[in-house]
N, C-alpha and C. Protein backbone atom coordinates (compact mmCIF):
# COMPACT_ATOMS: atom_id res chain seq x y z
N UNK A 1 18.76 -30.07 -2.11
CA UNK A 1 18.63 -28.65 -2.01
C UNK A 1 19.61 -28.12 -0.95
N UNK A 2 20.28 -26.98 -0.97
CA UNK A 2 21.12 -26.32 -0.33
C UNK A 2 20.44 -26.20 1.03
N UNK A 3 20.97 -26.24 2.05
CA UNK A 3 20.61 -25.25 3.06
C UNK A 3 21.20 -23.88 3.48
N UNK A 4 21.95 -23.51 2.89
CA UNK A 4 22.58 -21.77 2.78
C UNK A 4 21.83 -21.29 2.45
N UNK A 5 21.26 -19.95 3.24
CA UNK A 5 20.15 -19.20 3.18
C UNK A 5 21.06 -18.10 2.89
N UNK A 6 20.53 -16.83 2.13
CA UNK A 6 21.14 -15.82 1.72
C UNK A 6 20.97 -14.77 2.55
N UNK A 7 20.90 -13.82 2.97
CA UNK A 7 20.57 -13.32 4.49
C UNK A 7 20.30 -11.72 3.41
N UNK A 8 18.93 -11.17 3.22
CA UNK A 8 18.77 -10.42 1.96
C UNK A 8 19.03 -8.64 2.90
N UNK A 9 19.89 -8.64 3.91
CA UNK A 9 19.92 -7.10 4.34
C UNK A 9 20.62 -6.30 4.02
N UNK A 10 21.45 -6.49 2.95
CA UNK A 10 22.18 -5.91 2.05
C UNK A 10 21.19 -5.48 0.99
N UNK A 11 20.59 -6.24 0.33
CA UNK A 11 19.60 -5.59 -1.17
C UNK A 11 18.43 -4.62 -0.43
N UNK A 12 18.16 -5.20 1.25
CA UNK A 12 16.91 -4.07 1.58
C UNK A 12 17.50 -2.55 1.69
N UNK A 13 18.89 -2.52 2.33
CA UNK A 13 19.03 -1.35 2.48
C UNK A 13 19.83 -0.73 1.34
N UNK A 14 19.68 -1.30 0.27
CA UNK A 14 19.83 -0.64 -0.81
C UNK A 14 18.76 -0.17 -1.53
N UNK A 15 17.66 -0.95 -1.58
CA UNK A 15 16.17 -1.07 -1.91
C UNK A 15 15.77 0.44 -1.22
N UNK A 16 16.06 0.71 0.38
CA UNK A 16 15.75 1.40 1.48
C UNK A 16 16.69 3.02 0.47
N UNK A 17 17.83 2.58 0.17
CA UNK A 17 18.65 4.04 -0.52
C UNK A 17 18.31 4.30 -1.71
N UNK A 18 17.75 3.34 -2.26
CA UNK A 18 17.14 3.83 -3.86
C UNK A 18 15.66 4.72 -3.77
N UNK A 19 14.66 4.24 -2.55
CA UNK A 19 13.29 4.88 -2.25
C UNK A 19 13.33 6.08 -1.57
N UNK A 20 14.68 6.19 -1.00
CA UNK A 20 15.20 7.53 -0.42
C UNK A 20 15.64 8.39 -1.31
N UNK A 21 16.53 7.73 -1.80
CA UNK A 21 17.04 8.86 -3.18
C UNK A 21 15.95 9.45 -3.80
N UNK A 22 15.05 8.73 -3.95
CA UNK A 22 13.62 9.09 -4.98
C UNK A 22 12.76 10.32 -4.62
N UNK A 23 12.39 9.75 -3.12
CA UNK A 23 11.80 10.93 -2.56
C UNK A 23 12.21 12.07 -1.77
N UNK A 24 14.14 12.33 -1.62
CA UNK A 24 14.74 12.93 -1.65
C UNK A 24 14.92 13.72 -2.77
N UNK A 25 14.97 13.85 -3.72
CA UNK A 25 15.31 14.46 -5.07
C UNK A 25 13.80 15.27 -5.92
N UNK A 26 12.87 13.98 -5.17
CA UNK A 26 11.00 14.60 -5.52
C UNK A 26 10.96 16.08 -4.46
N UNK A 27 10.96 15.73 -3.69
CA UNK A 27 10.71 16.86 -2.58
C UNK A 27 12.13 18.01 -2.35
N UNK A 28 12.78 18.13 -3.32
CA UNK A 28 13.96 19.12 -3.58
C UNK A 28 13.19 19.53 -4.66
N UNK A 29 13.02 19.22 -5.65
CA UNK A 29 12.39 19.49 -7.01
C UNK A 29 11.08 19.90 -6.64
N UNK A 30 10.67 19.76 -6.46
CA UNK A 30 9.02 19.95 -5.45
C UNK A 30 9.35 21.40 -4.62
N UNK A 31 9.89 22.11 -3.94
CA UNK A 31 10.40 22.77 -3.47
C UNK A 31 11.02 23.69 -4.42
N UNK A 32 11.87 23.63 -4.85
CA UNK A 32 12.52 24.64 -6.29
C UNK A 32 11.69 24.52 -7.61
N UNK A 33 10.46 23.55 -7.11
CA UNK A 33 9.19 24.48 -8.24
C UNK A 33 9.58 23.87 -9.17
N UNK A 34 10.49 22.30 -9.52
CA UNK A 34 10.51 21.81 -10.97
C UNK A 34 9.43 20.67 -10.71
N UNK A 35 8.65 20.11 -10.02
CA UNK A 35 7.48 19.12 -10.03
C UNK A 35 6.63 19.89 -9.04
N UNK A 36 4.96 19.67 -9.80
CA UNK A 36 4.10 20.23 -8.95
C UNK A 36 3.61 19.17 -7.29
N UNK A 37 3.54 19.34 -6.39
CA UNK A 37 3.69 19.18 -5.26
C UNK A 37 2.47 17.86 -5.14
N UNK A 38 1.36 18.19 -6.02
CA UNK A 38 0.56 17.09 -5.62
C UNK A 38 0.39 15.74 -6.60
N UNK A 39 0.66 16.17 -7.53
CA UNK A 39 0.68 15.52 -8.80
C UNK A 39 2.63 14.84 -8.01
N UNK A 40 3.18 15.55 -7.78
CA UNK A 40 4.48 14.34 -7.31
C UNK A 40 4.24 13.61 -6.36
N UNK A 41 3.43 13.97 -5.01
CA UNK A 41 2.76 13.55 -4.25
C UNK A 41 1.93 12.20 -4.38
N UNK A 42 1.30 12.56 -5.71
CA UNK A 42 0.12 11.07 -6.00
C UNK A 42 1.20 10.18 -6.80
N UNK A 43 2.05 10.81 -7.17
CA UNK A 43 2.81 9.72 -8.32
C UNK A 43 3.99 9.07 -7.34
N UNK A 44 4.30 9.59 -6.29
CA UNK A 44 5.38 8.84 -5.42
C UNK A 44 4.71 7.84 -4.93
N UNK A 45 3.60 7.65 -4.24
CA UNK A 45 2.92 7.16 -3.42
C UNK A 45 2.73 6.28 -4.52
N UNK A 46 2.45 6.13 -5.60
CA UNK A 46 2.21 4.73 -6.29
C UNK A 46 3.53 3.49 -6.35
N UNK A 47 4.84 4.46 -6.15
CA UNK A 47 5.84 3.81 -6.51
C UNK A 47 6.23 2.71 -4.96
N UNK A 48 5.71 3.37 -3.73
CA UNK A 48 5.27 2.65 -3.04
C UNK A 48 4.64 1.01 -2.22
N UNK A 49 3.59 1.14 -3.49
CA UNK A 49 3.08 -0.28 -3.57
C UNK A 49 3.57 -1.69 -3.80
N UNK A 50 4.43 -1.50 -5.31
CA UNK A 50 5.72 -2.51 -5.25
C UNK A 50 6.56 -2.11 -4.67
N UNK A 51 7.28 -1.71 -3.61
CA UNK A 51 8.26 -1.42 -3.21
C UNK A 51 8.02 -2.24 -2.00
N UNK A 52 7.00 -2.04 -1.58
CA UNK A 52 6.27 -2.33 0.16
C UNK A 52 6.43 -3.99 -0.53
N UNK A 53 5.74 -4.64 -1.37
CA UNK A 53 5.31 -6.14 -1.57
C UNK A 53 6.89 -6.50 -1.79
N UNK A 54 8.00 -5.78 -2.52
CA UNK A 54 9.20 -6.45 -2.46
C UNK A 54 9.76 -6.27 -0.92
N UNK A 55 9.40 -5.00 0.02
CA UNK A 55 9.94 -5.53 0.83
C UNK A 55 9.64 -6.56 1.92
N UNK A 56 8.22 -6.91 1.55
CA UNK A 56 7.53 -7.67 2.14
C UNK A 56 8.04 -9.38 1.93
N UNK A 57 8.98 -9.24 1.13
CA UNK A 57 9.40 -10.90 0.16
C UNK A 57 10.92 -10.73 1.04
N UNK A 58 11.57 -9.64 1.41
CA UNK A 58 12.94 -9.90 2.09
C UNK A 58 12.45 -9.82 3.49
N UNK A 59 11.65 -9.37 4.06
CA UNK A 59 11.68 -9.64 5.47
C UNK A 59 11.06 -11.25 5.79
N UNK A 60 10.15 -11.70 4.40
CA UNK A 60 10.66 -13.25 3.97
C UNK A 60 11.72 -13.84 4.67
N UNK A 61 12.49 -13.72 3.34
CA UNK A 61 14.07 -14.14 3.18
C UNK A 61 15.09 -13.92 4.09
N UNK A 62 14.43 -12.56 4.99
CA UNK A 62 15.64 -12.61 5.89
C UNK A 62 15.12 -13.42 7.23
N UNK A 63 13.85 -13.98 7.58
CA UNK A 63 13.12 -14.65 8.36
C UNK A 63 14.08 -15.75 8.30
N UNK A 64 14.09 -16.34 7.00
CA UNK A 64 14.61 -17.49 6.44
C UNK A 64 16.05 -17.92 6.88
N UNK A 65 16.81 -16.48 6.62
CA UNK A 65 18.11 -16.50 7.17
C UNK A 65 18.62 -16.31 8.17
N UNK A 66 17.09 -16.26 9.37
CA UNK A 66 17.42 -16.00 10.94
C UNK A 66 17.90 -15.17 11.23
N UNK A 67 17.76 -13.80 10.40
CA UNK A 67 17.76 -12.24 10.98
C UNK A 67 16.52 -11.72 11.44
N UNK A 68 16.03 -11.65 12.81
CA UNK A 68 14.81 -11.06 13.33
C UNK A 68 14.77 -9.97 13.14
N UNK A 69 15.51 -9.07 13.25
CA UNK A 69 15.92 -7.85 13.08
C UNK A 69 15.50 -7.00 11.63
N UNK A 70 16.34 -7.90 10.69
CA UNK A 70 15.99 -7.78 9.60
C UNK A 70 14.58 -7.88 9.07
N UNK A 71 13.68 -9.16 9.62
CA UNK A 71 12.82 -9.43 9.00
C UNK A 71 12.01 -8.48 9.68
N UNK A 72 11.79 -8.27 11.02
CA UNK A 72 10.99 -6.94 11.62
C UNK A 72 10.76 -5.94 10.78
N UNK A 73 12.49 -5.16 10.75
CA UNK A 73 12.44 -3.76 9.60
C UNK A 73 12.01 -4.02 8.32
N UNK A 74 11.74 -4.87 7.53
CA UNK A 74 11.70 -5.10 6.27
C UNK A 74 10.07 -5.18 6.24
N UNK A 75 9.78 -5.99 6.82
CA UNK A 75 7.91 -5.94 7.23
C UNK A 75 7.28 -5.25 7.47
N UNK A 76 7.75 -4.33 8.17
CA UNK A 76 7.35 -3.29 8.60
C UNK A 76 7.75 -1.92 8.01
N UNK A 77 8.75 -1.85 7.62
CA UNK A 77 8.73 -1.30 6.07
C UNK A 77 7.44 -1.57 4.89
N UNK A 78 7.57 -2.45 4.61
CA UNK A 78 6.36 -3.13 3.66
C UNK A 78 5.35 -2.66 3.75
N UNK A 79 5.04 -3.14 5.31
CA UNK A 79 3.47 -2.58 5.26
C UNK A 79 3.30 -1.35 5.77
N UNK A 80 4.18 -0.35 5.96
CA UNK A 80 4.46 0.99 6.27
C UNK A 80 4.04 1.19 4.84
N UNK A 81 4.16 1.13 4.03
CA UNK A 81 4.71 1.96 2.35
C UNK A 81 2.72 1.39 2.04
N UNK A 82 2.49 -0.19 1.85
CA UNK A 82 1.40 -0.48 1.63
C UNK A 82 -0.11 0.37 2.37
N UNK A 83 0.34 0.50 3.40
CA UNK A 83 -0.80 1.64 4.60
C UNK A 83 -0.14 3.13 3.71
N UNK A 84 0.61 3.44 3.43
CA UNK A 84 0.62 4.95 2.64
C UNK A 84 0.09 4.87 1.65
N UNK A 85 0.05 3.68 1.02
CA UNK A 85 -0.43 3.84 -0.79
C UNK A 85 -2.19 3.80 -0.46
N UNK A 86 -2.45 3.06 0.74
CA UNK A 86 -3.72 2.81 0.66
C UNK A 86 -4.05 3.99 1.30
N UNK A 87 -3.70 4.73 2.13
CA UNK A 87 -4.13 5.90 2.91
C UNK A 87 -4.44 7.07 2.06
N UNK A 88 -3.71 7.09 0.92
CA UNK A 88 -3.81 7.79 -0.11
C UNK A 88 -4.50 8.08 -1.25
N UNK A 89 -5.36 6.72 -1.28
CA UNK A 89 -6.65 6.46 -2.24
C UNK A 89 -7.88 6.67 -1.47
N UNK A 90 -8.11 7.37 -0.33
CA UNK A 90 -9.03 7.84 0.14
C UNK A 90 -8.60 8.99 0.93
N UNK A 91 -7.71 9.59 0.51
CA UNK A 91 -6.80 11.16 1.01
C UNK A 91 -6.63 11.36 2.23
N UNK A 92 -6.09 10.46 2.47
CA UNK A 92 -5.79 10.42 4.20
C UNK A 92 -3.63 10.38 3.89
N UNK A 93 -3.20 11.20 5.27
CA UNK A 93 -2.14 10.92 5.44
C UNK A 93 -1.89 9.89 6.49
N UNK A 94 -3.15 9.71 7.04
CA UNK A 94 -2.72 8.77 8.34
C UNK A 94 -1.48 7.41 7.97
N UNK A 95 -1.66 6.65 7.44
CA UNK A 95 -0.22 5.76 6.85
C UNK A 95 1.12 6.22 7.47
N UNK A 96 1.46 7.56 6.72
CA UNK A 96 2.35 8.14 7.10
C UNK A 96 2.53 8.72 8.23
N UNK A 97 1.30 9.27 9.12
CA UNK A 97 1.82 9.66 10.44
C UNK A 97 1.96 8.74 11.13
N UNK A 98 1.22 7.37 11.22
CA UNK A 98 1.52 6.41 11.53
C UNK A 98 2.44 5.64 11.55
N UNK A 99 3.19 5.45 10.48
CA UNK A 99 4.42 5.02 10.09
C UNK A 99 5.82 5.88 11.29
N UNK A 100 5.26 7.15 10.83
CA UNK A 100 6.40 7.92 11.17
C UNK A 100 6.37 7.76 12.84
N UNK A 101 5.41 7.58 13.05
CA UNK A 101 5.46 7.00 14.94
C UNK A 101 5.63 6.02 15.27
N UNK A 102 5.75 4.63 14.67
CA UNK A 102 6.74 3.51 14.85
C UNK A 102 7.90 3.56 14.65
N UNK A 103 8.19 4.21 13.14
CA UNK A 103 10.01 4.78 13.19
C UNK A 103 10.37 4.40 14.14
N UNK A 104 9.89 6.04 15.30
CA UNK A 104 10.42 6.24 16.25
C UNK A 104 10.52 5.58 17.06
N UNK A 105 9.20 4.61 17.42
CA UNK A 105 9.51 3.74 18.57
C UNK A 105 10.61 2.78 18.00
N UNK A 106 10.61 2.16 17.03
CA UNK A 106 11.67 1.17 16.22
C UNK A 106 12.90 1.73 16.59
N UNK A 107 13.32 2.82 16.18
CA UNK A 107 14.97 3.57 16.66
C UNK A 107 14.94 3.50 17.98
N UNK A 108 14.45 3.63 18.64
CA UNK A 108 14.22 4.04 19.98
C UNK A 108 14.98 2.26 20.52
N UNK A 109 13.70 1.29 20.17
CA UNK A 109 14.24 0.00 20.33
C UNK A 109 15.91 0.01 20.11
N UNK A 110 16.09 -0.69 18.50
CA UNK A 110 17.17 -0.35 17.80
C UNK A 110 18.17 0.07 18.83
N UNK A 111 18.18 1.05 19.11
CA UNK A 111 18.87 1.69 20.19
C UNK A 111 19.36 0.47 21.68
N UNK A 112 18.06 0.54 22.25
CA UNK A 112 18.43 0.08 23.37
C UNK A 112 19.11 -1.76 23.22
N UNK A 113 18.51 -2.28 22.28
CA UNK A 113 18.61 -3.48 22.15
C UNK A 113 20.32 -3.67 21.52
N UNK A 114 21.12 -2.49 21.13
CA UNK A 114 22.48 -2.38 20.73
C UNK A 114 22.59 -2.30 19.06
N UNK A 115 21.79 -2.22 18.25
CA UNK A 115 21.89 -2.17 17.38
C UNK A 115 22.74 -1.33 16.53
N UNK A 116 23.52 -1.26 15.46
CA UNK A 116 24.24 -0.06 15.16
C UNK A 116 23.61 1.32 14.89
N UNK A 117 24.16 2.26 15.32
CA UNK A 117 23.63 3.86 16.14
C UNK A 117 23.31 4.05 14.51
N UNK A 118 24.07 3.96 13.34
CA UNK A 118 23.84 4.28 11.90
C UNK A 118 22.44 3.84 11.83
N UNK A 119 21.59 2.49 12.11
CA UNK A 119 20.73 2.34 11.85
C UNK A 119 19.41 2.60 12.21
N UNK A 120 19.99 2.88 13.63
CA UNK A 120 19.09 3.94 14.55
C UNK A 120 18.54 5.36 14.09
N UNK A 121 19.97 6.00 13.83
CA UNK A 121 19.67 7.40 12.89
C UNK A 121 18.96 7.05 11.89
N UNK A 122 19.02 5.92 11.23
CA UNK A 122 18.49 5.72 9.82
C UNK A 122 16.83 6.03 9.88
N UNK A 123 16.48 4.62 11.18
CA UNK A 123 14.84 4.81 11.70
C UNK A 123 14.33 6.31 11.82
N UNK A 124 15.51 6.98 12.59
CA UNK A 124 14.81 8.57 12.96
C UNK A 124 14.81 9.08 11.63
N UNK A 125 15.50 9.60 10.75
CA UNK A 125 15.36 10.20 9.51
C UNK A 125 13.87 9.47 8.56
N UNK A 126 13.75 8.33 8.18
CA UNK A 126 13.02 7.60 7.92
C UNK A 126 11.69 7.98 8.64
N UNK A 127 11.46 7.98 9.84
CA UNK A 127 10.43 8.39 11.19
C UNK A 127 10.23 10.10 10.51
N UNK A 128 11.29 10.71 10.45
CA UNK A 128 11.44 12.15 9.79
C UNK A 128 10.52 12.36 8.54
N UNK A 129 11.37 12.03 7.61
CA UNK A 129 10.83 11.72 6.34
C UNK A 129 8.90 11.22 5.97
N UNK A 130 8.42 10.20 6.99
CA UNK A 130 7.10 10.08 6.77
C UNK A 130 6.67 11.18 7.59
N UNK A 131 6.86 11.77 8.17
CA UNK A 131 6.08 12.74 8.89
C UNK A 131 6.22 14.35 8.33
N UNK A 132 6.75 14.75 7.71
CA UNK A 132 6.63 15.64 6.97
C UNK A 132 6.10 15.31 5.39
N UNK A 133 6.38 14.07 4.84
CA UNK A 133 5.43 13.32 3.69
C UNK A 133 4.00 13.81 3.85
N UNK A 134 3.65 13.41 5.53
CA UNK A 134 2.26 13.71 5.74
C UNK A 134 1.85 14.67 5.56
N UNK A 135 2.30 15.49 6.29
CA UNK A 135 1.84 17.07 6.20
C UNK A 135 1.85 17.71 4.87
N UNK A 136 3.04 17.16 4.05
CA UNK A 136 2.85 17.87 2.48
C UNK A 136 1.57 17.24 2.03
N UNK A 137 1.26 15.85 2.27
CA UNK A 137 0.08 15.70 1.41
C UNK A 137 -1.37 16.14 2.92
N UNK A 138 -1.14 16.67 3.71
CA UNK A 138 -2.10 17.10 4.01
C UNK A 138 -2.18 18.41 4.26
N UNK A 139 -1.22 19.46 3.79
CA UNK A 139 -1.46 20.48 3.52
C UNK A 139 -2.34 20.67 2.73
N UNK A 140 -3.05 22.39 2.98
CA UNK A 140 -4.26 23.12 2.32
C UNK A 140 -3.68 23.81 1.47
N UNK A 141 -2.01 24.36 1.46
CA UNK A 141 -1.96 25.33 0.03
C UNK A 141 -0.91 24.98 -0.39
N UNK A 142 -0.31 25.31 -1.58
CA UNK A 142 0.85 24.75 -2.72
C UNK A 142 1.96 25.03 -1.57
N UNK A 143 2.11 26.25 -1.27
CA UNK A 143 3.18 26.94 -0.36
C UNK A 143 3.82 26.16 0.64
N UNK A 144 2.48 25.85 1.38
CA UNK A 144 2.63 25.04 2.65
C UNK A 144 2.99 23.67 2.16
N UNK A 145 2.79 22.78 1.26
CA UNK A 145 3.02 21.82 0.24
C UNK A 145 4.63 21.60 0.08
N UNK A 146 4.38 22.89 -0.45
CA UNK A 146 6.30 23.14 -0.58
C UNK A 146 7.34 23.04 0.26
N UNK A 147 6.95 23.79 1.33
CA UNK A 147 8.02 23.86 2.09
C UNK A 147 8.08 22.32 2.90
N UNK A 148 6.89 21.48 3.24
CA UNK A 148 7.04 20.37 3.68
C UNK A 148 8.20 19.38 2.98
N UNK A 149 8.00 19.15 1.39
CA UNK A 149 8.52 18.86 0.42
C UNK A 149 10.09 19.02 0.69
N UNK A 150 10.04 20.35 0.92
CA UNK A 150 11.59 20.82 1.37
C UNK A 150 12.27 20.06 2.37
N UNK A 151 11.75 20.14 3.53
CA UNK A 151 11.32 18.94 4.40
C UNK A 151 11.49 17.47 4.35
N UNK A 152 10.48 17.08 3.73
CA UNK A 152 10.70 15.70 3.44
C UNK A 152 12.21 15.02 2.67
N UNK A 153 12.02 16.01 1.69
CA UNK A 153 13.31 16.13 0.44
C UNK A 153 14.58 15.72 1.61
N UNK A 154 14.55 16.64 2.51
CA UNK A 154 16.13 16.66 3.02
C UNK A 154 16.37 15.55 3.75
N UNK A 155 14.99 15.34 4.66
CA UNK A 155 15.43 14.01 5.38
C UNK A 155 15.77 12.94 4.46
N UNK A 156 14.65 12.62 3.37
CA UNK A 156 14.84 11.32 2.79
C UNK A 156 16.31 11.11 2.24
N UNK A 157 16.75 12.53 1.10
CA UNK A 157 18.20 12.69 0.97
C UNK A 157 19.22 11.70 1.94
N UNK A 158 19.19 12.74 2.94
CA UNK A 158 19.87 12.02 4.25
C UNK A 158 20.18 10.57 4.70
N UNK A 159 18.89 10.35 4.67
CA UNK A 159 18.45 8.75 4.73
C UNK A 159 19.37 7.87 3.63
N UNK A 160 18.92 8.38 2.28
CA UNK A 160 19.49 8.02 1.23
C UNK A 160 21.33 7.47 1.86
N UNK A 161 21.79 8.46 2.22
CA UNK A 161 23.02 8.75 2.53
C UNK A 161 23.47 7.48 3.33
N UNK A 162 22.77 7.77 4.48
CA UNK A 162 23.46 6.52 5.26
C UNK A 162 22.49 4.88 5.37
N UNK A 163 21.38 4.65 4.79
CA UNK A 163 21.06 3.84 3.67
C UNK A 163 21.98 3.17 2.85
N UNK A 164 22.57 3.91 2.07
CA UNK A 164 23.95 3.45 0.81
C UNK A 164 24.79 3.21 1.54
N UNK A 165 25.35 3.70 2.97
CA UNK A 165 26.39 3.82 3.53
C UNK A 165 26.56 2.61 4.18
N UNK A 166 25.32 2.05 4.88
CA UNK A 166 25.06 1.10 5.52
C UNK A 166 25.33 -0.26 4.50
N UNK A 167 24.67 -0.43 3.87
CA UNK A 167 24.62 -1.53 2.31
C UNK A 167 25.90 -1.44 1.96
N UNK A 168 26.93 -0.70 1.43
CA UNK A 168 28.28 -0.44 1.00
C UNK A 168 28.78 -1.40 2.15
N UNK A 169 29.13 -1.12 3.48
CA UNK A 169 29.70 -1.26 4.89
C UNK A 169 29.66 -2.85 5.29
N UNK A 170 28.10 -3.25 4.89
CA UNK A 170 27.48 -4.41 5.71
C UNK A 170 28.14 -5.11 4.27
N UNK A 171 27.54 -4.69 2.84
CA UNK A 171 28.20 -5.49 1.58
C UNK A 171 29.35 -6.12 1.32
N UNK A 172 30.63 -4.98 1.56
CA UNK A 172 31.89 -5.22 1.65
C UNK A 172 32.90 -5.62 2.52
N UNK A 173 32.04 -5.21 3.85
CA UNK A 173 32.97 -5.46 5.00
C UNK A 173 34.13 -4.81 5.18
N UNK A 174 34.42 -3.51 4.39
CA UNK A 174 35.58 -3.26 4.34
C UNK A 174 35.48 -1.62 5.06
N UNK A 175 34.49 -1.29 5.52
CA UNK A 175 33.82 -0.26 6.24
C UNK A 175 33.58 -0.47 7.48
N UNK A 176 33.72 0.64 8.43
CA UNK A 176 33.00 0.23 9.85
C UNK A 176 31.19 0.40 9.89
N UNK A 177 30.88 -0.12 10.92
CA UNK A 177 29.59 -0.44 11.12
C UNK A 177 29.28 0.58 12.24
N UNK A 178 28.73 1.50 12.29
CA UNK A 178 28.83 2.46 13.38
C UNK A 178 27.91 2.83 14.22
């Protein structure tokens, strides 16, 4: 058997720009009134569940490949997404405000420990993104729903952005790392 381990932080933060794109584009649409706010709300949050258990298999793999770093964010990702899906079957946002307050401490780390500043921003947008998630699903009226959505929409977008940017960069090597 080989001992070359594949080092999987390239497919997470693509994994990371595809779940962004998603709920970037839900919460724009959600907002301009083409998906209703709660019904997109319950249907994102399912997509969640496998998302969290795959990323729960690369912070695996990247254990494997002796990225701590990696395997931290990826786990914690995981069970970030798994605490939303479950927070959500008994109508709680807590998951997500929760989530969204490790983000922060995570970037915050990230930060000091030298990590690239791209991935730092990434945590804060991400940190962004669940915390207005919350509030849309714990808003009391469509309105207030909405504009969170709006909210959420832009960060995750964002995220999306330098997510792909990051994966492209780290993939090819032919990008700076910033």
């Amino acid at each position: 058997m080989s001992e070359n381990r594949v080092d999987p932080t390239v497919a997470g933060l693509y994994l990371v720009g595809f779940v962004t794109l998603f709920f970037g584009l839900l919460g724009i649409l959600t907002f301009l009134g083409s998906a209703d706010a709660t019904f997109a709300g319950d249907a994102a949050v399912e997509l969640l569940f496998p998302v969290g258990a795959v990323m729960i298999v690369l912070a695996y793999m990247a254990g494997k490949a002796g990225n701590a770093f990696a395997t931290a964010l990826f786990a914690f990702i995981g069970v970030a997404f798994l605490a939303i899906n479950a927070g959500a079957f008994v109508g709680s946002s807590i998951g997500a405000y929760a989530a969204a307050i490790f983000f922060i401490i995570f970037a915050i780390v990230a930060f000091i420990i030298g990590a690239p500043k791209l991935l730092a921003i990434l945590l804060l947008l991400v940190a962004l993104f669940f915390l207005f998630f919350g509030f849309a699903g714990a808003a009391t009226s469509v309105d207030a729903a909405e504009v969170y959505a709006a909210a959420y929409g832009l960060f995750s977008f964002v995220a999306f952005i330098v997510a792909t940017y990051l994966a492209v960069a780290l993939g090819t090597q032919k990008m700076p790392v910033f």
